[in-house]
C-alpha atoms as a PDB file:
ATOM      1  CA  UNK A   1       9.294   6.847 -23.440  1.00  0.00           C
ATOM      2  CA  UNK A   2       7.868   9.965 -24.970  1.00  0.00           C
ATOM      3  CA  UNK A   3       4.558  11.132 -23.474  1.00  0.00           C
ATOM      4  CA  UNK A   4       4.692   8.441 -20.526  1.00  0.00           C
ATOM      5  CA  UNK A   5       4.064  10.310 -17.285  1.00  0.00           C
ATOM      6  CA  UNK A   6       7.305   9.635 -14.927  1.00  0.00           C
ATOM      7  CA  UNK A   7       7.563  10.089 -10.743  1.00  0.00           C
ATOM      8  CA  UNK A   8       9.684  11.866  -8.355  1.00  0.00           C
ATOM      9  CA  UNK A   9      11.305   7.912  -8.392  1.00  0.00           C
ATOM     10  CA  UNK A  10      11.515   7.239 -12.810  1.00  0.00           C
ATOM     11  CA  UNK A  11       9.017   5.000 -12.151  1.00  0.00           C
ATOM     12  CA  UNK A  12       6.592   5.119 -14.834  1.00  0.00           C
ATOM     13  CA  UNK A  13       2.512   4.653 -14.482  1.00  0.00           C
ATOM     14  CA  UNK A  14       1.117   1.737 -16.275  1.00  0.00           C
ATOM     15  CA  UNK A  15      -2.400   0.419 -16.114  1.00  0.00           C
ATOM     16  CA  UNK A  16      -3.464   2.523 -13.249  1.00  0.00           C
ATOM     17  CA  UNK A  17      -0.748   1.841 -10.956  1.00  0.00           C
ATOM     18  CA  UNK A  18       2.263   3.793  -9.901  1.00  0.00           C
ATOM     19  CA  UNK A  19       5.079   1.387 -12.091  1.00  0.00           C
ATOM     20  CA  UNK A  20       5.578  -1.297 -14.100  1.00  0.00           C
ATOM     21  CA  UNK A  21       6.257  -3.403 -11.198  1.00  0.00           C
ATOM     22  CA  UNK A  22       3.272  -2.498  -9.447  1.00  0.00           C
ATOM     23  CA  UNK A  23       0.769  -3.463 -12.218  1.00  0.00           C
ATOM     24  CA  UNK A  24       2.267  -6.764 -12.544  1.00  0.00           C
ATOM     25  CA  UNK A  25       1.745  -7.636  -9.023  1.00  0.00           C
ATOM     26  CA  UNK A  26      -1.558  -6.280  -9.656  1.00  0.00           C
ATOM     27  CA  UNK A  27      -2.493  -8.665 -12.750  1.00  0.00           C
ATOM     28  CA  UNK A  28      -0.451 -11.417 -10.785  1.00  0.00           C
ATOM     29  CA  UNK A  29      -3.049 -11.175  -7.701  1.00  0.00           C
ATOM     30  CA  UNK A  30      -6.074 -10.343  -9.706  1.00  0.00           C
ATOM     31  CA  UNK A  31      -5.309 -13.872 -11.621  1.00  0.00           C
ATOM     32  CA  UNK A  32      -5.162 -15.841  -8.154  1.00  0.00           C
ATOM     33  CA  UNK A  33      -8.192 -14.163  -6.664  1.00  0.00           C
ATOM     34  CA  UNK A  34     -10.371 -14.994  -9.948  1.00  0.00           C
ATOM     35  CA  UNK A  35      -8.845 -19.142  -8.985  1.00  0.00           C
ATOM     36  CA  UNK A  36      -9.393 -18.651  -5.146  1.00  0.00           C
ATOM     37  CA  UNK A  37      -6.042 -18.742  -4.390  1.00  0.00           C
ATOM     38  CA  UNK A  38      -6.634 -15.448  -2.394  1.00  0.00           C
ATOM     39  CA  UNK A  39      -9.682 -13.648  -1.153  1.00  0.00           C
ATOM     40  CA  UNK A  40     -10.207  -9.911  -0.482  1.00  0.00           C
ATOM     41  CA  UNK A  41      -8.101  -8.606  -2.609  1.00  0.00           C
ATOM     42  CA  UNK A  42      -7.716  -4.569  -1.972  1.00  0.00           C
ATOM     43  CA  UNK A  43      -5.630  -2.281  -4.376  1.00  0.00           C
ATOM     44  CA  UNK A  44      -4.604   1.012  -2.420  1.00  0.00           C
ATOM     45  CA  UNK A  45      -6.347   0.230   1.172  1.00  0.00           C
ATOM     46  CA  UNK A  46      -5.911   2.648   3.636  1.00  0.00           C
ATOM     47  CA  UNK A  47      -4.890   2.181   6.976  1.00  0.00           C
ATOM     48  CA  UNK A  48      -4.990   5.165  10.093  1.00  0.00           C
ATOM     49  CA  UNK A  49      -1.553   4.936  11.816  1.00  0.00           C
ATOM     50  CA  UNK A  50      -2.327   7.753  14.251  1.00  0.00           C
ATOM     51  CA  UNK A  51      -5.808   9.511  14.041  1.00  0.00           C
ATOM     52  CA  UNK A  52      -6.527  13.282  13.340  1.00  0.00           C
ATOM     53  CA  UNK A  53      -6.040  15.167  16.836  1.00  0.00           C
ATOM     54  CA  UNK A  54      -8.475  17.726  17.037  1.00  0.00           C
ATOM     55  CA  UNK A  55      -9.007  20.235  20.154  1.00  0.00           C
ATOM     56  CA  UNK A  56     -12.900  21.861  20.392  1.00  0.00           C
ATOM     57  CA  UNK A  57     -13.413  20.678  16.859  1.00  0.00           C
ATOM     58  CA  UNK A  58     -10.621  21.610  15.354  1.00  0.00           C
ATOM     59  CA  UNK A  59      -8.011  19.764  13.918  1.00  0.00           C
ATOM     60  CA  UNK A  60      -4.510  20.126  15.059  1.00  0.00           C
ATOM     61  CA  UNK A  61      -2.845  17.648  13.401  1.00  0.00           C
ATOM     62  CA  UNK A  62      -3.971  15.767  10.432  1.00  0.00           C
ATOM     63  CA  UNK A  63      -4.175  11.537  10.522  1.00  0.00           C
ATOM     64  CA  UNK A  64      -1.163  10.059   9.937  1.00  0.00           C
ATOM     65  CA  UNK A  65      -1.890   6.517   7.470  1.00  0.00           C
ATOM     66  CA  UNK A  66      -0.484   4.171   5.355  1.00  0.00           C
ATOM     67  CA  UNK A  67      -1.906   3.504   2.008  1.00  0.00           C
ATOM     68  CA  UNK A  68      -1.017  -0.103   1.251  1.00  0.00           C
ATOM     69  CA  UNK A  69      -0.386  -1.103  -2.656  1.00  0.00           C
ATOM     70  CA  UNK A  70      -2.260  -4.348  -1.673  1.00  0.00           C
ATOM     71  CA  UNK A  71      -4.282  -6.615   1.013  1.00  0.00           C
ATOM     72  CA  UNK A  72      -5.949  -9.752   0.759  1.00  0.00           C
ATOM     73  CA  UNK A  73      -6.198 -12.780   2.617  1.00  0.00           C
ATOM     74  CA  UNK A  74      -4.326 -16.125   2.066  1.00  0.00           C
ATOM     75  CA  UNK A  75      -4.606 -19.093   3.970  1.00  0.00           C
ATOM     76  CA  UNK A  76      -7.062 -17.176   6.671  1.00  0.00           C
ATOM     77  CA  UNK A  77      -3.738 -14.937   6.750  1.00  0.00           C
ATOM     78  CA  UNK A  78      -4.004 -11.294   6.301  1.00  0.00           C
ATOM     79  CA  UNK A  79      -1.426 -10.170   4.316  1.00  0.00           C
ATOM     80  CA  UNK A  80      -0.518  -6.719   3.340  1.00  0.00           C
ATOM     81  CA  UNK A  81       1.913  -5.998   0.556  1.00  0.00           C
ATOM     82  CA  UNK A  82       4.263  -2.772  -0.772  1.00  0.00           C
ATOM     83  CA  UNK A  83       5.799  -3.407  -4.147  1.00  0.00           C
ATOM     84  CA  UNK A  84       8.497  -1.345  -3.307  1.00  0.00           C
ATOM     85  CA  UNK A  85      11.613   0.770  -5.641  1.00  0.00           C
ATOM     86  CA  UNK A  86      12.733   3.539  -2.849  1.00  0.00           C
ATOM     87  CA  UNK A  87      12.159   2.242   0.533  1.00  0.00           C
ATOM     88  CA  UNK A  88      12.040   6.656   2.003  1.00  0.00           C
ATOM     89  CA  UNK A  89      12.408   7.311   5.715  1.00  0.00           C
ATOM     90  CA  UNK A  90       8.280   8.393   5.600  1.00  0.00           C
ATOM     91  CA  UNK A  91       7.473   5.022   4.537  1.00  0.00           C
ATOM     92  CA  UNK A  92      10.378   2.982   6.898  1.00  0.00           C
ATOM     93  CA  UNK A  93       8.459   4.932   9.636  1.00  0.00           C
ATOM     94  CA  UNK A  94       4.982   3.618   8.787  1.00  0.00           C
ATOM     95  CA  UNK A  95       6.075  -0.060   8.103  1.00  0.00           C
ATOM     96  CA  UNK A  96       7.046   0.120  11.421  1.00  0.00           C
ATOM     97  CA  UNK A  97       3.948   1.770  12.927  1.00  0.00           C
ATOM     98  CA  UNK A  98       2.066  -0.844  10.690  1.00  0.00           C
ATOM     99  CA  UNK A  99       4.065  -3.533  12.835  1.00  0.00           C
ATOM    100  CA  UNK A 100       3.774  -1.405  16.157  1.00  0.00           C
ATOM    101  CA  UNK A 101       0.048  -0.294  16.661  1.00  0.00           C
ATOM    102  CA  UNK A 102      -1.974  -2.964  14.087  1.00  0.00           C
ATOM    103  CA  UNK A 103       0.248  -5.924  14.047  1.00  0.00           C
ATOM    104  CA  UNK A 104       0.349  -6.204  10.648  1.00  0.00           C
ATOM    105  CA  UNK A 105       3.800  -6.937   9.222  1.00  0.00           C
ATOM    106  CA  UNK A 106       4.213  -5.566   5.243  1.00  0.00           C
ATOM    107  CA  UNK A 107       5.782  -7.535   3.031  1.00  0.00           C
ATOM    108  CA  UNK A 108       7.344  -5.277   0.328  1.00  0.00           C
ATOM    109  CA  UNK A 109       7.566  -7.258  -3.320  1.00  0.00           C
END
């Protein structure tokens, strides 16, 4: 595609959203929140995995967090979701910290 902006991955933006795939999970979700099949639908939430460390004001070490492609709730059950291409060791790491210090299990799509 001539012109369409490409990622570090060949993924290619569409709609907003980092790929293809990602915007269709977007339209797909959008379409079941506007029928109530899910509530609180989030693109792009953010979630602190560690917090900024700061010593007399000043900060150390930045916040680690995970910015989730989606979260909504189905069922009464939270439910965070990665539509994921590359699965990198940065982002293996903070599914797992997701898991470890929130409880929150992501399902990747």
């Amino acid at each position: 595609m001539a012109g369409a902006p490409m990622t570090k991955y060949g993924n290619v933006k569409t709609a907003g959203y980092a790929s293809k795939r990602e915007a269709k999970r977007g339209a797909e979700l959008k379409l079941l929140a506007k029928v109530g099949q899910i509530t609180g639908l989030q693109v792009q939430r953010k979630f602190v995995l560690i917090p900024a460390h700061r010593i007399n004001g000043k900060v150390v070490e930045r916040e680690c967090s995970y910015i989730a492609d989606f979260s909504y709730v189905e069922n009464g059950r939270h439910v965070v979701e990665d539509v994921k291409g590359v699965r990198t060791p940065a982002y293996i790491i903070k599914r797992k910290l997701m898991l470890y210090r929130l409880g929150i299990r992501v399902m990747e799509v």
